[in-house]
Structure formats: structure tokens, C-alpha cells
Protein backbone atom coordinates (compact mmCIF):
# COMPACT_ATOMS: atom_id res chain seq x y z
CA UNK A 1 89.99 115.93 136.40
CA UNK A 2 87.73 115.21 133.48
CA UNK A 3 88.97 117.88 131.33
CA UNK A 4 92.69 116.86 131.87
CA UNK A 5 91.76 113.20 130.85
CA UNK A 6 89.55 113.93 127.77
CA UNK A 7 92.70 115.99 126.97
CA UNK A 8 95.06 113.39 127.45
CA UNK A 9 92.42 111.60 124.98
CA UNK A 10 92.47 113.83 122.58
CA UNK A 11 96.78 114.19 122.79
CA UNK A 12 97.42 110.67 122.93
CA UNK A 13 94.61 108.29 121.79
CA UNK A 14 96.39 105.01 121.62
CA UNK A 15 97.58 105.58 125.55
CA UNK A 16 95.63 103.60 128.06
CA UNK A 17 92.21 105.83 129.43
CA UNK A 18 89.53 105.10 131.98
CA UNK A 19 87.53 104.97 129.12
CA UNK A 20 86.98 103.77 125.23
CA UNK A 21 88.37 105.47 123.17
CA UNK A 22 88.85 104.99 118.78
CA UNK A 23 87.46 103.74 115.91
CA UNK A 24 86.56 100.21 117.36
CA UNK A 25 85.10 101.95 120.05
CA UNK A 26 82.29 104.14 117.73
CA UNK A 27 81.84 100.36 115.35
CA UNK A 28 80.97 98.85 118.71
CA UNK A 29 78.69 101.62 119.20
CA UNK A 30 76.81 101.03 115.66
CA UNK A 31 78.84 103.50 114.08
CA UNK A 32 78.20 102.04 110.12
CA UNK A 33 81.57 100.78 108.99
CA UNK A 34 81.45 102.74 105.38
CA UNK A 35 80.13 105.72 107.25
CA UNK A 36 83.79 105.57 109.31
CA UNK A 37 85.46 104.80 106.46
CA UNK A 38 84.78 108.49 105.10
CA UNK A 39 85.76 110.47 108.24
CA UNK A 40 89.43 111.96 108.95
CA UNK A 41 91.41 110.04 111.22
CA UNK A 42 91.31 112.96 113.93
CA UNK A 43 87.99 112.45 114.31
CA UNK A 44 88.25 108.70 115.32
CA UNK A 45 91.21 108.00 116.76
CA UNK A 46 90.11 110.18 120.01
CA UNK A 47 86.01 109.48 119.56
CA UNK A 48 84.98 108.70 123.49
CA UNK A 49 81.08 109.10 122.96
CA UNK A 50 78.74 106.57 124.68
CA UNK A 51 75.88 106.03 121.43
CA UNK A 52 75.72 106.73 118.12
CA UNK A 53 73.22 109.55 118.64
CA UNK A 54 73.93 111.46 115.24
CA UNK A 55 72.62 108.08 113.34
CA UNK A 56 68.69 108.81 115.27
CA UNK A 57 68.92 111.99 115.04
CA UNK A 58 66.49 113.94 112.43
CA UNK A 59 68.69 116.29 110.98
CA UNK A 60 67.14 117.85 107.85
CA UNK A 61 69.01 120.04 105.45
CA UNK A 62 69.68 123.36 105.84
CA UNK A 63 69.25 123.01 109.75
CA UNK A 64 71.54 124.56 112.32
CA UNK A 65 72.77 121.80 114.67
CA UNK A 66 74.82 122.19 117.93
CA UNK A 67 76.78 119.00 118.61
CA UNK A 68 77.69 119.96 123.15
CA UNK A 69 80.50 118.00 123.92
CA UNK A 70 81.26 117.55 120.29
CA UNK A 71 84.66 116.08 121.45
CA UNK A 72 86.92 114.81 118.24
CA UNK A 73 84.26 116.08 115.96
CA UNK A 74 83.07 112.84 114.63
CA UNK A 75 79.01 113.26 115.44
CA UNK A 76 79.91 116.90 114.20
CA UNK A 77 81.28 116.00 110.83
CA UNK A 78 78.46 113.66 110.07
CA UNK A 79 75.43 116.27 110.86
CA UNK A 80 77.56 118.69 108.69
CA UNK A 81 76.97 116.19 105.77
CA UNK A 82 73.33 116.34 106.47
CA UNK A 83 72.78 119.27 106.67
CA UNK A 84 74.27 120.31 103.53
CA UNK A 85 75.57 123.68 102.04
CA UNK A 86 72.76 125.56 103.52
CA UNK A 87 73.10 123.85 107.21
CA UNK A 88 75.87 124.58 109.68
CA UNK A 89 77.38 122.86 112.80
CA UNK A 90 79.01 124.19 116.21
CA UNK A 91 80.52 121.79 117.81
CA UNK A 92 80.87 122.93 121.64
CA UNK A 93 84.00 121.30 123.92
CA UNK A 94 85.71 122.13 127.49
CA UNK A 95 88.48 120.83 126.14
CA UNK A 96 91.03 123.02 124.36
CA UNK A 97 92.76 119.62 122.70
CA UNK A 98 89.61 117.71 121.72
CA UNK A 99 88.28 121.18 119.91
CA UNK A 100 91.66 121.52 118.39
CA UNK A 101 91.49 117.92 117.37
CA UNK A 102 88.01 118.65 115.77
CA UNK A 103 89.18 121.45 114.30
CA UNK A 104 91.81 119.74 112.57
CA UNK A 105 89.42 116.47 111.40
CA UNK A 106 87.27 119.18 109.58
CA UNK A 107 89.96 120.88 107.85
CA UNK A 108 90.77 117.61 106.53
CA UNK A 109 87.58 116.26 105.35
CA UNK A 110 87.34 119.70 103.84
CA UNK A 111 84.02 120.87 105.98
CA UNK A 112 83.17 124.36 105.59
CA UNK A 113 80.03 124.10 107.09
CA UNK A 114 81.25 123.35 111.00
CA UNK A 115 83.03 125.19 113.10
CA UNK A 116 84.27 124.53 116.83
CA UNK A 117 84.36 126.41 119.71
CA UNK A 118 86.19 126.06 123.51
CA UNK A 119 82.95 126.57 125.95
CA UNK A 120 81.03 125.11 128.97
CA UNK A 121 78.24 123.72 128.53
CA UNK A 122 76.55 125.63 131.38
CA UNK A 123 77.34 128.83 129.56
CA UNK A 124 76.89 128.13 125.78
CA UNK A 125 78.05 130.99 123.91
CA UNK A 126 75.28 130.78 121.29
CA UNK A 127 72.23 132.91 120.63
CA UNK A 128 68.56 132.12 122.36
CA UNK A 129 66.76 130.46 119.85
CA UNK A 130 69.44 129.83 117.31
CA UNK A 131 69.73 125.87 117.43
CA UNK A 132 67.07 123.42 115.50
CA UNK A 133 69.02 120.66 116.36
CA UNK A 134 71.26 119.53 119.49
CA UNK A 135 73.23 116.30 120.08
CA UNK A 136 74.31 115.82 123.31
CA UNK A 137 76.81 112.35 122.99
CA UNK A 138 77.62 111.47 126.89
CA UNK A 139 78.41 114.28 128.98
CA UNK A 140 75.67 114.73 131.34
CA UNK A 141 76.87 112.09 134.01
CA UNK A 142 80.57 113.97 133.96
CA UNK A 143 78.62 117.26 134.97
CA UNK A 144 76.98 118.19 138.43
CA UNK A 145 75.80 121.04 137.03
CA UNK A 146 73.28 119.37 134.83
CA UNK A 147 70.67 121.50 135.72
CA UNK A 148 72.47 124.56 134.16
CA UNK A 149 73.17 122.23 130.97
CA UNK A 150 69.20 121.49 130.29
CA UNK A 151 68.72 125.01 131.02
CA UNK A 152 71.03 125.92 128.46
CA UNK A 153 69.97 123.77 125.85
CA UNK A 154 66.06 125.16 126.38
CA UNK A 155 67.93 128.86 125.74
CA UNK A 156 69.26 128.21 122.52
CA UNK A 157 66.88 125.72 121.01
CA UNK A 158 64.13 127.34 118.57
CA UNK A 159 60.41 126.23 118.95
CA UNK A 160 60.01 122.77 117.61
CA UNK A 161 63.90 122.37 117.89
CA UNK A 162 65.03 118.81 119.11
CA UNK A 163 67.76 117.38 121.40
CA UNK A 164 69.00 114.26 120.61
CA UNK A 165 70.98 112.86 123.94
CA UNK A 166 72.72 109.52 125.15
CA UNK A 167 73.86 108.83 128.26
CA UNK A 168 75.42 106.19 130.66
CA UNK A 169 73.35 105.79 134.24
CA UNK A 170 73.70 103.36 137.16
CA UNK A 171 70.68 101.71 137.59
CA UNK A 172 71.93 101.85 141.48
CA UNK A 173 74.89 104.09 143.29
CA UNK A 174 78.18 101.84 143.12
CA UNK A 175 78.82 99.65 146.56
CA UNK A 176 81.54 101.41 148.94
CA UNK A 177 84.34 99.01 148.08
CA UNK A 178 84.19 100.51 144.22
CA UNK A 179 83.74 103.90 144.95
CA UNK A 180 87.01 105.92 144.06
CA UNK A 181 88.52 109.59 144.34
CA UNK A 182 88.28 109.43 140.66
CA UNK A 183 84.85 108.68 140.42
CA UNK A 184 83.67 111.25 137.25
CA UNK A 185 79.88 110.43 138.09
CA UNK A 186 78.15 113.33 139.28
């Protein structure tokens, strides 16, 4: 169920969603105006993070940064610029569309230092130790299996590697009368 609606994000981003979703959505976020103002439209239209977790991130040149749940590509495309010639990004989704969305944003901003990939997060396809830096922008309340996730991201982060994670939590479970079939939190 959460795969087919960050899909229908990523296919149709001006169609109603159970969540925000665009480029007003990432400025309400903190997302810098100017810093928006440089990215492909591909990359914002379907942006559904919950912070702006590439902005606190230390991401020094040259680094190798994993952006898990990279979605549109948007955190992606901005650690690619910090990083630099030297630096690359893999951007991780579970959603075919959102990576193909990414995909396309970098093309068009003419990144050749990113590259995105269709994976789990509880089975990263990536080397141990091969990540300095991971962002993880909201997916860790849409996923049970977060165990598996931090596990993951311990695998393929090098010694004195950082993750860089936001998240939404309920400060206390939902009362009965709000509780859905649809509820995404794990």
C-alpha cells in the first residue's frame, strides 16, 4: 500500500495524496528558496520527505553518500553538488516510479555523479563499508522492519561514517476512532 501511493506520487504529483507532496511542501520544510530554484522540476514536483535533512548533514567533498528512500531525488541531487567531481551519490527507492523520476531529475540537471537504484531498504544492494555518508529523509515509520533497516545502514557505513535521519513519531498511539485500514505507521 505504501509503495503503490508513493508511486501514484511520483506519476501524478498534482493529484490529491495522504500526504505533502511538491515544491511548497520542501519551502515549508526549510528547503532555501534559491537552493530550489536550481533543481529540475522532477525532483520537486513529487518531493514527499518529512525535513530537510541534506541541509544538516556534513557532507564533505569527495565523500560517498547513500540518500535510502531517496524518492524524487531532490536530497540526492543536492549531496551530489557537495560532494563534487570526486564524490558520488546512490540514491536507494522501493519505488520503480519515484527512482525513475530521480533518474530523470538528474539527467536534467546534468548530474553525473548520482545514480539510482530500485531496492529495499532491508536489503541494500551496496558493499559493507562503502558509505561515509547516509540520509535517511522519512521512511522509518512506513517500515516494520526497521530493525533490518538500522542493521543495514551499520553494514554499509565505513568507520566514522554518519547517518543523517528525520522522522515523523506520535508522541502517543492514535485513539480508536482515528485508527484506519490505511494506517502506514508501523
Amino acid at each position: 500500500m505504501v509503495r503503490d501511493a508513493y508511486s501514484a506520487a511520483a506519476e501524478a504529483p498534482a493529484a490529491p495524496h495522504a500526504f505533502p507532496v511538491g515544491r511548497e511542501f520542501a519551502a515549508s520544510l526549510g528547503y532555501a528558496a534559491e537552493t530550489l530554484a536550481g533543481l529540475p522540476p522532477a525532483s520537486l514536483e513529487a518531493f514527499s520527505g518529512v525535513s530537510n535533512v541534506a541541509a544538516i548533514a556534513q557532507i564533505p567533498a569527495g565523500a560517498t553518500v547513500l540518500d535510502l528512500g531517496c524518492g524524487a531525488g531532490l536530497d540526492s541531487l543536492l549531496a551530489a553538488r557537495r560532494t563534487g567531481a570526486a564524490g558520488r551519490v546512490v540514491g536507494l527507492d522501493f519505488s520503480a516510479a519515484m527512482a525513475a523520476r530521480a533518474r530523470a531529475a538528474a539527467s536534467e540537471a546534468g548530474a553525473v555523479n548520482v545514480v539510482f537504484c530500485l531496492a529495499d531498504a532491508e536489503q541494500l544492494p551496496l558493499r559493507d563499508r562503502s558509505i561515509d555518508v547516509a540520509l535517511v529523509n522519512g521512511i522509518f515509520n512506513l517500515n516494520p522492519d526497521r530493525g533490518l533497516i538500522f542493521s543495514e545502514l551499520a553494514r554499509v557505513l565505513r568507520d566514522g561514517g554518519g547517518v543523517y535521519a528525520a522522522e515523523l513519531v506520535l508522541r502517543q498511539p492514535l485513539p480508536p476512532g482515528e485508527r484506519t485500514a490505511a494506517d502506514w505507521f508501523a
